[in-house]
Protein backbone atom coordinates (compact mmCIF):
# COMPACT_ATOMS: atom_id res chain seq x y z
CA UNK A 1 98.00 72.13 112.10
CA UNK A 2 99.28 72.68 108.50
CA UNK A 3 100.83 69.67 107.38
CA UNK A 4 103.07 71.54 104.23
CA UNK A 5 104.49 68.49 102.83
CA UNK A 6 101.08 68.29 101.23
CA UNK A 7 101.31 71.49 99.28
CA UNK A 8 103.54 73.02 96.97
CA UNK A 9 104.21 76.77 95.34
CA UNK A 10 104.32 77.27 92.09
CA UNK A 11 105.19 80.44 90.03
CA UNK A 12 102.44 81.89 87.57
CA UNK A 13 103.77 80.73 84.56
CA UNK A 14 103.97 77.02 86.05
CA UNK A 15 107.23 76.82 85.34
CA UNK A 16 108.98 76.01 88.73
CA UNK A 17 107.54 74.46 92.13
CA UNK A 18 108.72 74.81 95.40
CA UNK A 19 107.72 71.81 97.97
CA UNK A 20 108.97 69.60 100.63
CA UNK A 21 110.38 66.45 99.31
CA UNK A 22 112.19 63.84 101.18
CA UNK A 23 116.31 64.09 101.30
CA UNK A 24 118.95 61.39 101.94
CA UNK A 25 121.05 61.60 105.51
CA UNK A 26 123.87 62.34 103.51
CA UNK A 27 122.64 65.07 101.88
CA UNK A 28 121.31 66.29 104.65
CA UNK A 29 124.99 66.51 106.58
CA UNK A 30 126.74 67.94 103.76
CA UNK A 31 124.46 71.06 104.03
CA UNK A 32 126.68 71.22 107.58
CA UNK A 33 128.81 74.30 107.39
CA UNK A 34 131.55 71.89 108.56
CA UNK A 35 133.26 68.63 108.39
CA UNK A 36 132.15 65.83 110.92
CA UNK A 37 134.55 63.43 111.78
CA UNK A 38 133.48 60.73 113.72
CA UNK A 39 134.94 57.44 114.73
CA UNK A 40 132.43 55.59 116.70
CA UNK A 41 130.63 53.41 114.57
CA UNK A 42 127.40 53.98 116.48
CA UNK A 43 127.48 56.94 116.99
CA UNK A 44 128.01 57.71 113.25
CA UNK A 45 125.12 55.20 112.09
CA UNK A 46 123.16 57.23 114.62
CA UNK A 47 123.69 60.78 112.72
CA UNK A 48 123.61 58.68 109.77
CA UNK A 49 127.14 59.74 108.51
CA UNK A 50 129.94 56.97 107.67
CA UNK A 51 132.65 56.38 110.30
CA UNK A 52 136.19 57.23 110.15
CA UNK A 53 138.62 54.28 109.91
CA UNK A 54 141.06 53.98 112.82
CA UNK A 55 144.14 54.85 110.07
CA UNK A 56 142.46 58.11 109.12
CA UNK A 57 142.41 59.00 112.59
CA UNK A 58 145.53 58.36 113.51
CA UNK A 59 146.92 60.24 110.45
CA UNK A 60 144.97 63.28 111.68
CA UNK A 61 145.89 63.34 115.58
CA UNK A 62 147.98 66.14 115.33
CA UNK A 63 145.50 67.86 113.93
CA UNK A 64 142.88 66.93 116.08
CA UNK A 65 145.18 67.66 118.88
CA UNK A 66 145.64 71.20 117.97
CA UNK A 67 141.28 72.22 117.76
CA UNK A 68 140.33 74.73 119.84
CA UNK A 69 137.06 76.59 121.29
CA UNK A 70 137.00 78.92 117.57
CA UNK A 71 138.01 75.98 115.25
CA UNK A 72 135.83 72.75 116.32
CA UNK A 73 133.16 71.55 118.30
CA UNK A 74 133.12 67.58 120.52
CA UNK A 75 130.02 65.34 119.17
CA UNK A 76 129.03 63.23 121.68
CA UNK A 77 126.72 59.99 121.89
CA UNK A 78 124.56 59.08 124.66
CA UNK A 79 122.98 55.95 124.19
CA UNK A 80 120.16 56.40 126.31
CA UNK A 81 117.69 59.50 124.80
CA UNK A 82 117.11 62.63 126.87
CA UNK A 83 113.87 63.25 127.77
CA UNK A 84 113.61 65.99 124.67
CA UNK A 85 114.79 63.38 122.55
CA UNK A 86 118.51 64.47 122.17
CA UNK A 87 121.14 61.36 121.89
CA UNK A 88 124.09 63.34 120.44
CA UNK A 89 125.70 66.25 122.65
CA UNK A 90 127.41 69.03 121.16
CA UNK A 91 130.47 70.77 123.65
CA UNK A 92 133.64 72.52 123.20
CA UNK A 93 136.76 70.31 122.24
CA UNK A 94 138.21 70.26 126.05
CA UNK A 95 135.08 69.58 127.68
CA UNK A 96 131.87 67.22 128.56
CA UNK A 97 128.64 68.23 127.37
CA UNK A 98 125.83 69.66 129.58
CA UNK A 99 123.20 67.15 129.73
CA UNK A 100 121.15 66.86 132.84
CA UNK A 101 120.28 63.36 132.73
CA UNK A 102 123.10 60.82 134.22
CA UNK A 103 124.95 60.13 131.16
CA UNK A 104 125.41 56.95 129.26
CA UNK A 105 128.51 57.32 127.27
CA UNK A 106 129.80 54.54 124.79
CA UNK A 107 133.06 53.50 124.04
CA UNK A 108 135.15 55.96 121.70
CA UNK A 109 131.15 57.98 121.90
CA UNK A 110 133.07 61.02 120.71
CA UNK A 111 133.65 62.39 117.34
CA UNK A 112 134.09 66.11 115.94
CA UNK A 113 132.57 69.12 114.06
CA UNK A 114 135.42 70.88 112.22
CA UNK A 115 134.75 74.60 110.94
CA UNK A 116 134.80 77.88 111.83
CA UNK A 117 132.78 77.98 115.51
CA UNK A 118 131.95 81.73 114.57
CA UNK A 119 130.16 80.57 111.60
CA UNK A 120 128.18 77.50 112.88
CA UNK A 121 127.31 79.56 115.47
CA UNK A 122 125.54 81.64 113.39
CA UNK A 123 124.36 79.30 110.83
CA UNK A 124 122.49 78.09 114.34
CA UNK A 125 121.12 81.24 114.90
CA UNK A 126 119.70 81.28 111.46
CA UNK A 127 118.11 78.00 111.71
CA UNK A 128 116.97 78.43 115.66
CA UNK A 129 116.11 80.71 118.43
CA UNK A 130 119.66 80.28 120.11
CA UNK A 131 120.92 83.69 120.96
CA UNK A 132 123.90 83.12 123.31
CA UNK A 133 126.18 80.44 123.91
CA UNK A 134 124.53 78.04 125.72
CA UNK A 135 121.73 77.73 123.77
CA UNK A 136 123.73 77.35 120.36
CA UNK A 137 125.43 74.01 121.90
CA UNK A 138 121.91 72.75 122.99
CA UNK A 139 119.67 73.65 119.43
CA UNK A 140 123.21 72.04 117.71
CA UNK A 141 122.71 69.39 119.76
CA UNK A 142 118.94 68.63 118.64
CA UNK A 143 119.65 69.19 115.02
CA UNK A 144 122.83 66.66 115.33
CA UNK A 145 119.86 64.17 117.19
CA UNK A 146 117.55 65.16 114.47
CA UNK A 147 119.78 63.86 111.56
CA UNK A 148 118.55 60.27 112.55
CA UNK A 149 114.92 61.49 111.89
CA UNK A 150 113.62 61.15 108.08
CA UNK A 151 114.91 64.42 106.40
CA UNK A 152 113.09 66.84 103.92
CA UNK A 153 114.02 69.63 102.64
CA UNK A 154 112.01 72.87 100.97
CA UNK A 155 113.34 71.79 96.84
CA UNK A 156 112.88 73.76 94.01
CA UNK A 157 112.06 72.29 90.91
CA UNK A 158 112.04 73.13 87.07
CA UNK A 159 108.93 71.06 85.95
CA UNK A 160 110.34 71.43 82.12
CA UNK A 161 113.00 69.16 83.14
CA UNK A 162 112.50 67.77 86.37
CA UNK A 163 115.88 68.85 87.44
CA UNK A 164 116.47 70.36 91.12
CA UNK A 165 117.33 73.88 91.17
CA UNK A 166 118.11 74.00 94.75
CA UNK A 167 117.26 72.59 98.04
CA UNK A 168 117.18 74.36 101.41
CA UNK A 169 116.78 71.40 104.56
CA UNK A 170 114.37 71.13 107.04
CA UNK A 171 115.83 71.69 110.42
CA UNK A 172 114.46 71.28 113.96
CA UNK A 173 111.21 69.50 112.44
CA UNK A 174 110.59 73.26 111.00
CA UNK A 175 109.93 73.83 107.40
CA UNK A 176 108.81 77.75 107.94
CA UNK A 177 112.83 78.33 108.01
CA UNK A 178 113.73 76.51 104.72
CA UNK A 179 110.92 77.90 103.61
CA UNK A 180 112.00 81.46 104.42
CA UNK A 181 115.42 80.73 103.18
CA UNK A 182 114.58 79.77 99.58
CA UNK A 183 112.52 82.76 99.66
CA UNK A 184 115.48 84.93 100.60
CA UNK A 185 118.19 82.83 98.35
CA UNK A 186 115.98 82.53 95.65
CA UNK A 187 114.11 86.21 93.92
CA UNK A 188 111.74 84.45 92.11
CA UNK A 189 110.71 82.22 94.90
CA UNK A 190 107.74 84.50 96.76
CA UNK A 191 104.07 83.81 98.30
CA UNK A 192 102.53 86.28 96.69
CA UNK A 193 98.93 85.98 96.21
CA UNK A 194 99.27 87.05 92.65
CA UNK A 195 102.62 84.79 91.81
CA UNK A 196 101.46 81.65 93.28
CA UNK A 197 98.77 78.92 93.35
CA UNK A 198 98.98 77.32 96.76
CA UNK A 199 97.48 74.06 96.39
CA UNK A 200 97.64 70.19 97.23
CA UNK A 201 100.38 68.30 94.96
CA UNK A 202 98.57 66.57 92.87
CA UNK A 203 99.37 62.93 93.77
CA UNK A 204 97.49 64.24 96.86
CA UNK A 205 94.64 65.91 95.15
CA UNK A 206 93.81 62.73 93.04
């Protein structure tokens, strides 16, 4: 199997590179097309985010009070892994999650993912397979688990400077889609036969 965090793209006049380079957690959840608010301290060391103080919370209860099926989704820890890895549970804000092992819920295990539910929704389509529903809460579900994992992301480079243009993370353990999406994002990003030299970085190559 291709293992693409040993090559890299570059554009004819060697000018830029595109390759997968390791990210920090937090950058990772601030590519999240909402806010995550979570109290639990393990289940926030577990997606890698920092926890919410007890104040904070309680100076947002009304608000929290007030989410509904189109404005938030319920983050949820279980302490013991599913069998496809999954430890945190995505549901809607009034309701458990579906998980078909018995569940092992910690104390305060539950946190929040504020935003739009329309547009994470699709933002999961984008990154996934999901196409209804059900299967939106369960691939949000694995990418929530996955946020524990190492992250990379698909960065583009200016090799004059060494500054990052832009970075597009890896989700699901699939680089094809960030990939893809700095292709789409980015014009001058293409595999083209004729714009690009596909080849091993060269800390690899030596």
């Amino acid at each position: 199997m291709l293992d693409f965090s040993h090559y890299a793209l570059y554009d004819s006049a060697r000018t830029m590179r595109l390759s997968l380079e390791p990210m920090t957690r937090t950058q990772m959840l601030a590519d999240f097309p909402g806010e995550i608010v979570i109290s639990s301290p393990l289940l926030a060391a577990r997606l890698g985010c920092e926890a919410a103080d007890a104040e904070a919370m309680q100076r947002r209860r009304e608000e929290f009070a007030a989410l509904d099926e189109e404005s938030a989704f319920r983050v949820w820890l279980n302490r013991t892994p599913a069998r496809d890895g999954r430890i945190a549970y995505v549901s809607a804000p009034d309701s458990l999650p579906d998980v078909e092992e018995e569940p092992d819920w910690g104390i305060s295990s539950a946190g929040f993912l504020i935003g739009s539910v329309a547009e994470i929704s699709e933002w999961v389509k984008r990154m996934t397979d999901a196409d209804d529903p059900a299967s939106i809460l369960r691939e949000l579900s694995r990418i929530l688990s996955g946020c524990s994992e190492p992250p990379h992301a698909a960065q583009l480079t200016d090799l004059s400077t060494g500054a990052v243009i832009m970075t597009w993370p890896v989700r699901c353990a699939n680089p094809i889609h960030a990939l893809s999406a700095a292709a789409e994002s980015w014009p001058e990003v293409r595999y083209r036969e004729e714009d690009f030299d596909f080849s091993l970085k060269s800390d690899l190559a030596d």
